[in-house]
C-alpha atoms as a PDB file:
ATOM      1  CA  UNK A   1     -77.789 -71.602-153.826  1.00  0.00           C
ATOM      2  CA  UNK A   2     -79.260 -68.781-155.342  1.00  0.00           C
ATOM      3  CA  UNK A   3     -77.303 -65.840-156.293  1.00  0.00           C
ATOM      4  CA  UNK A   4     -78.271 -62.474-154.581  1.00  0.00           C
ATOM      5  CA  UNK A   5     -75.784 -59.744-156.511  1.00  0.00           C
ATOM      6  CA  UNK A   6     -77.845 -57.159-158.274  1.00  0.00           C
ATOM      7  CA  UNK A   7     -77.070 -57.070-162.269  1.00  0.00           C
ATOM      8  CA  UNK A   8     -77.242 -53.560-163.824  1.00  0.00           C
ATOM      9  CA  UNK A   9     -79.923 -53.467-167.133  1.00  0.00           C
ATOM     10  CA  UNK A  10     -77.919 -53.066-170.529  1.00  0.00           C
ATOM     11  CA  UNK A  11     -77.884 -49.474-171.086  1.00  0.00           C
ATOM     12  CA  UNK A  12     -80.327 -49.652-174.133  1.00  0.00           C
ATOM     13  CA  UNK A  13     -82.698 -51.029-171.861  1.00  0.00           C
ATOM     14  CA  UNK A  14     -82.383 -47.474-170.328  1.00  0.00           C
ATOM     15  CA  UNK A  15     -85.060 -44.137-170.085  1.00  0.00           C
ATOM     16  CA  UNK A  16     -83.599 -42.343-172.775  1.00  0.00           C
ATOM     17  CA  UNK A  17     -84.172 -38.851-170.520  1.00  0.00           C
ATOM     18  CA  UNK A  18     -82.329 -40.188-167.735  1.00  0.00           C
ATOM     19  CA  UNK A  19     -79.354 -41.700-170.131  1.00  0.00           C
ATOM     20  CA  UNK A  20     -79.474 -37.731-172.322  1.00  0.00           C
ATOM     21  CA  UNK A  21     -79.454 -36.269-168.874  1.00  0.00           C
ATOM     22  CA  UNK A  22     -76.545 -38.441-167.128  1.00  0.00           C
ATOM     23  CA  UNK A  23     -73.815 -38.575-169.982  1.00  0.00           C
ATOM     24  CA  UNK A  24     -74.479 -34.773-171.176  1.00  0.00           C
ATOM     25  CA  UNK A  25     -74.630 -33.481-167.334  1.00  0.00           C
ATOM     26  CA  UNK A  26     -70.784 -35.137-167.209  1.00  0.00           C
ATOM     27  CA  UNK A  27     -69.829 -33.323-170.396  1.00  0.00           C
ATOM     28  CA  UNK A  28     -71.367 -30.067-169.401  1.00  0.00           C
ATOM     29  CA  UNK A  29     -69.396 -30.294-166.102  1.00  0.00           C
ATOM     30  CA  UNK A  30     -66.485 -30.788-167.460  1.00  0.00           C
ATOM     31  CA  UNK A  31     -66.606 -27.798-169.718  1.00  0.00           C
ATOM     32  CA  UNK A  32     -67.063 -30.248-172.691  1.00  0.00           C
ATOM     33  CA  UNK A  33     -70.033 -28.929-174.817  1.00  0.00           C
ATOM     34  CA  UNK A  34     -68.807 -30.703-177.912  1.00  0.00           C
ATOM     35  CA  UNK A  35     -68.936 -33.912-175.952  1.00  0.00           C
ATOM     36  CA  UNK A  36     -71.987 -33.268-174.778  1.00  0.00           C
ATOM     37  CA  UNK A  37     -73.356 -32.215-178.006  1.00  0.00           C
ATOM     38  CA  UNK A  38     -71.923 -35.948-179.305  1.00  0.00           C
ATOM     39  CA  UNK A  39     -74.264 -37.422-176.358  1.00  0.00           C
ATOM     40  CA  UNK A  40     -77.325 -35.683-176.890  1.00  0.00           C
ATOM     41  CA  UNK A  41     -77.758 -35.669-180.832  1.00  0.00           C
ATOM     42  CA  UNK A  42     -77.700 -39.394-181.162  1.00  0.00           C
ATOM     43  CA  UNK A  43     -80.915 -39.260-178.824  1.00  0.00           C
ATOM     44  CA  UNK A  44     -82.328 -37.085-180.333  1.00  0.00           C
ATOM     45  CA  UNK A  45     -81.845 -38.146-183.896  1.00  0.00           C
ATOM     46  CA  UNK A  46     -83.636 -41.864-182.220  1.00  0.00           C
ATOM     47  CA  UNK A  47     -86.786 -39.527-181.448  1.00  0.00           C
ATOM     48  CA  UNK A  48     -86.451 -36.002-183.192  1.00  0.00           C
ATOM     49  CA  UNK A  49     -89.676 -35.113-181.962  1.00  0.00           C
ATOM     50  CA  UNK A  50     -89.654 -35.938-178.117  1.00  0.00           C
ATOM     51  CA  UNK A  51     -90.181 -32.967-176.109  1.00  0.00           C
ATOM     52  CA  UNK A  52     -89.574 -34.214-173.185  1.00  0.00           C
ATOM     53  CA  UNK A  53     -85.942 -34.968-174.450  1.00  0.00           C
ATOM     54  CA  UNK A  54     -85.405 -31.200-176.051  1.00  0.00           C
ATOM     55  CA  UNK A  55     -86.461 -29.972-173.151  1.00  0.00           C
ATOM     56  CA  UNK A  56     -83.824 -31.858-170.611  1.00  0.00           C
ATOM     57  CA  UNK A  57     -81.036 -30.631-173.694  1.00  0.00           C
ATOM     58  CA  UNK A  58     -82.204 -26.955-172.934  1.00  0.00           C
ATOM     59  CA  UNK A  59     -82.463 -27.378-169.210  1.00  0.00           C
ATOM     60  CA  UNK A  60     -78.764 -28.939-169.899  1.00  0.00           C
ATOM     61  CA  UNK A  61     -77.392 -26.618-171.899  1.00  0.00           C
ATOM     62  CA  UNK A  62     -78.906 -23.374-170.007  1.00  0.00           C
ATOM     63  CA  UNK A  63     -77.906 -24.973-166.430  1.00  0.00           C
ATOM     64  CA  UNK A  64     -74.221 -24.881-167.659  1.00  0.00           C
ATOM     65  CA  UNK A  65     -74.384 -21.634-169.790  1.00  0.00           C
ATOM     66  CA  UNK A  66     -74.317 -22.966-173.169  1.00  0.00           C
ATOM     67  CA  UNK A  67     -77.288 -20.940-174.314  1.00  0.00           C
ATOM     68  CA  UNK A  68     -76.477 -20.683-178.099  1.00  0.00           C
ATOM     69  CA  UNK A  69     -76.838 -24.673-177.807  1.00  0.00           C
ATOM     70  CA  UNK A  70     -80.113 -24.220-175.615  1.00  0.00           C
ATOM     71  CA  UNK A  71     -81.360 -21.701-178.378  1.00  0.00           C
ATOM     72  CA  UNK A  72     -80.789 -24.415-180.687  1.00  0.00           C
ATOM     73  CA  UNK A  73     -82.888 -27.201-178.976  1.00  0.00           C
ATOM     74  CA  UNK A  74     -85.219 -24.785-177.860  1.00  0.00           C
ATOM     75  CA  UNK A  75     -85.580 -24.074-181.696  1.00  0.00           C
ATOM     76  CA  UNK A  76     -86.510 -27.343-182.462  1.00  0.00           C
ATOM     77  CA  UNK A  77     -89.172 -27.634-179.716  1.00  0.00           C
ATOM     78  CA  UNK A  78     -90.914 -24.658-180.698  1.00  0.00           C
ATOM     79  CA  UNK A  79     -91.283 -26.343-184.411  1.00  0.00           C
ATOM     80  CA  UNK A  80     -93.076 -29.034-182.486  1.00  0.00           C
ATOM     81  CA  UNK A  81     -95.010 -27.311-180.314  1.00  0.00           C
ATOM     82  CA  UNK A  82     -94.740 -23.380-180.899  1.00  0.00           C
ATOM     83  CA  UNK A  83     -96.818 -22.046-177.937  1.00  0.00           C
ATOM     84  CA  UNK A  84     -95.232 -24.366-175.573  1.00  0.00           C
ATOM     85  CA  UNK A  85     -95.243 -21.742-172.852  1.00  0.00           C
ATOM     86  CA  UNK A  86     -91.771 -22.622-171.139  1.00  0.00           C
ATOM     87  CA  UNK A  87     -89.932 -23.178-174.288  1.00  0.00           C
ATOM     88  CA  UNK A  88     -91.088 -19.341-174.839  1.00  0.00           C
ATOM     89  CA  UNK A  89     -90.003 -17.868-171.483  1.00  0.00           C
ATOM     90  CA  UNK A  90     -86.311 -19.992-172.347  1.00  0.00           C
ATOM     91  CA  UNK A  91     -86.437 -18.928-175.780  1.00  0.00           C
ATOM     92  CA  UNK A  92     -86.686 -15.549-174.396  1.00  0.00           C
ATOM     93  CA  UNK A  93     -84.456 -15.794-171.505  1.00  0.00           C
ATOM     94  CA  UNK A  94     -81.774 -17.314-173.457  1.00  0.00           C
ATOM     95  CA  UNK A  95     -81.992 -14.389-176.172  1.00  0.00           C
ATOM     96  CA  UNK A  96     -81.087 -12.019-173.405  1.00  0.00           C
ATOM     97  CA  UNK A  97     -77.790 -14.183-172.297  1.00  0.00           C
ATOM     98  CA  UNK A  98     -76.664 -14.245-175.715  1.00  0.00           C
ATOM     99  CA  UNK A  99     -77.342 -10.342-176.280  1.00  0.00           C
ATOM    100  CA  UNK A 100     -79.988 -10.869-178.491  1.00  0.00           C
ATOM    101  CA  UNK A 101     -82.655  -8.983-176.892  1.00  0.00           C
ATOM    102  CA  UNK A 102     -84.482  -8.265-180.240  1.00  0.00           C
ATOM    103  CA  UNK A 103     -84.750 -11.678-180.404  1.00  0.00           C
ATOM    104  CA  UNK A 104     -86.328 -11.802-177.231  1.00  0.00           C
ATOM    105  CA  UNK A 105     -89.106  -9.972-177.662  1.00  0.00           C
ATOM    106  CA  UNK A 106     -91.059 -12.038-180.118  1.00  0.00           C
ATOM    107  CA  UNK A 107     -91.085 -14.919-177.651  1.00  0.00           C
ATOM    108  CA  UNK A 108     -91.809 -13.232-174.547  1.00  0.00           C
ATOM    109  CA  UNK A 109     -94.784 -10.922-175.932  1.00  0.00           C
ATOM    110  CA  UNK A 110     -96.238 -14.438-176.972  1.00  0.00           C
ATOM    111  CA  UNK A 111     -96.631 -15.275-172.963  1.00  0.00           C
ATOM    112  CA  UNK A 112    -100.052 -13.041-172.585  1.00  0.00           C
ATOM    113  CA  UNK A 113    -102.455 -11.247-175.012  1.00  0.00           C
ATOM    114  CA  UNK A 114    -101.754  -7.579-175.576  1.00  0.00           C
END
């Protein structure tokens, strides 16, 4: 007889997105930045230059109110891709959470031509 029950993939075999996204959302929710810091590094150390990955880290970290941590990621993104237009507008709005709103400005007045 065959067997029917459902086997769960080994986590490597995972999206790497979906894995960043899962272990740091727990962290975050617990109020555990450092933790989630410890889950999303790894990741990104794997692929350093995945958007798609420094971008769910900023959603992350700005979703929970970590936005010196967003700043970071959102750092590293814009060394990738500097006029990636929504890592400007969180660049910017992140700036403004922290009190940095001269750091704001360069980012936002990149958003249109003046």
């Amino acid at each position: 007889m065959k067997s029917t029950a459902r086997t769960n993939p080994p986590a490597s075999s995972l999206n790497p997105t979906n894995l960043l996204f899962a272990e740091a959302s727990a962290h975050l929710a617990s109020r555990d930045p450092q933790g989630a810091e410890a889950a999303i590094e790894p990741i990104l150390q794997k692929d350093p230059t995945n958007e798609n990955l420094l971008a769910t880290a900023t959603q992350l970290y700005m979703a929970y109110g970590y936005y010196t941590n967003a700043l970071a990621a959102i750092d590293r993104q814009l060394k990738i891709s500097p006029t990636n237009l929504v890592a400007l507008v969180n660049k910017g709005y992140s700036c403004l959470q922290v009190e940095a709103f001269e750091q704001a400005i360069p980012p936002l007045t990149k958003l249109w031509p003046c």
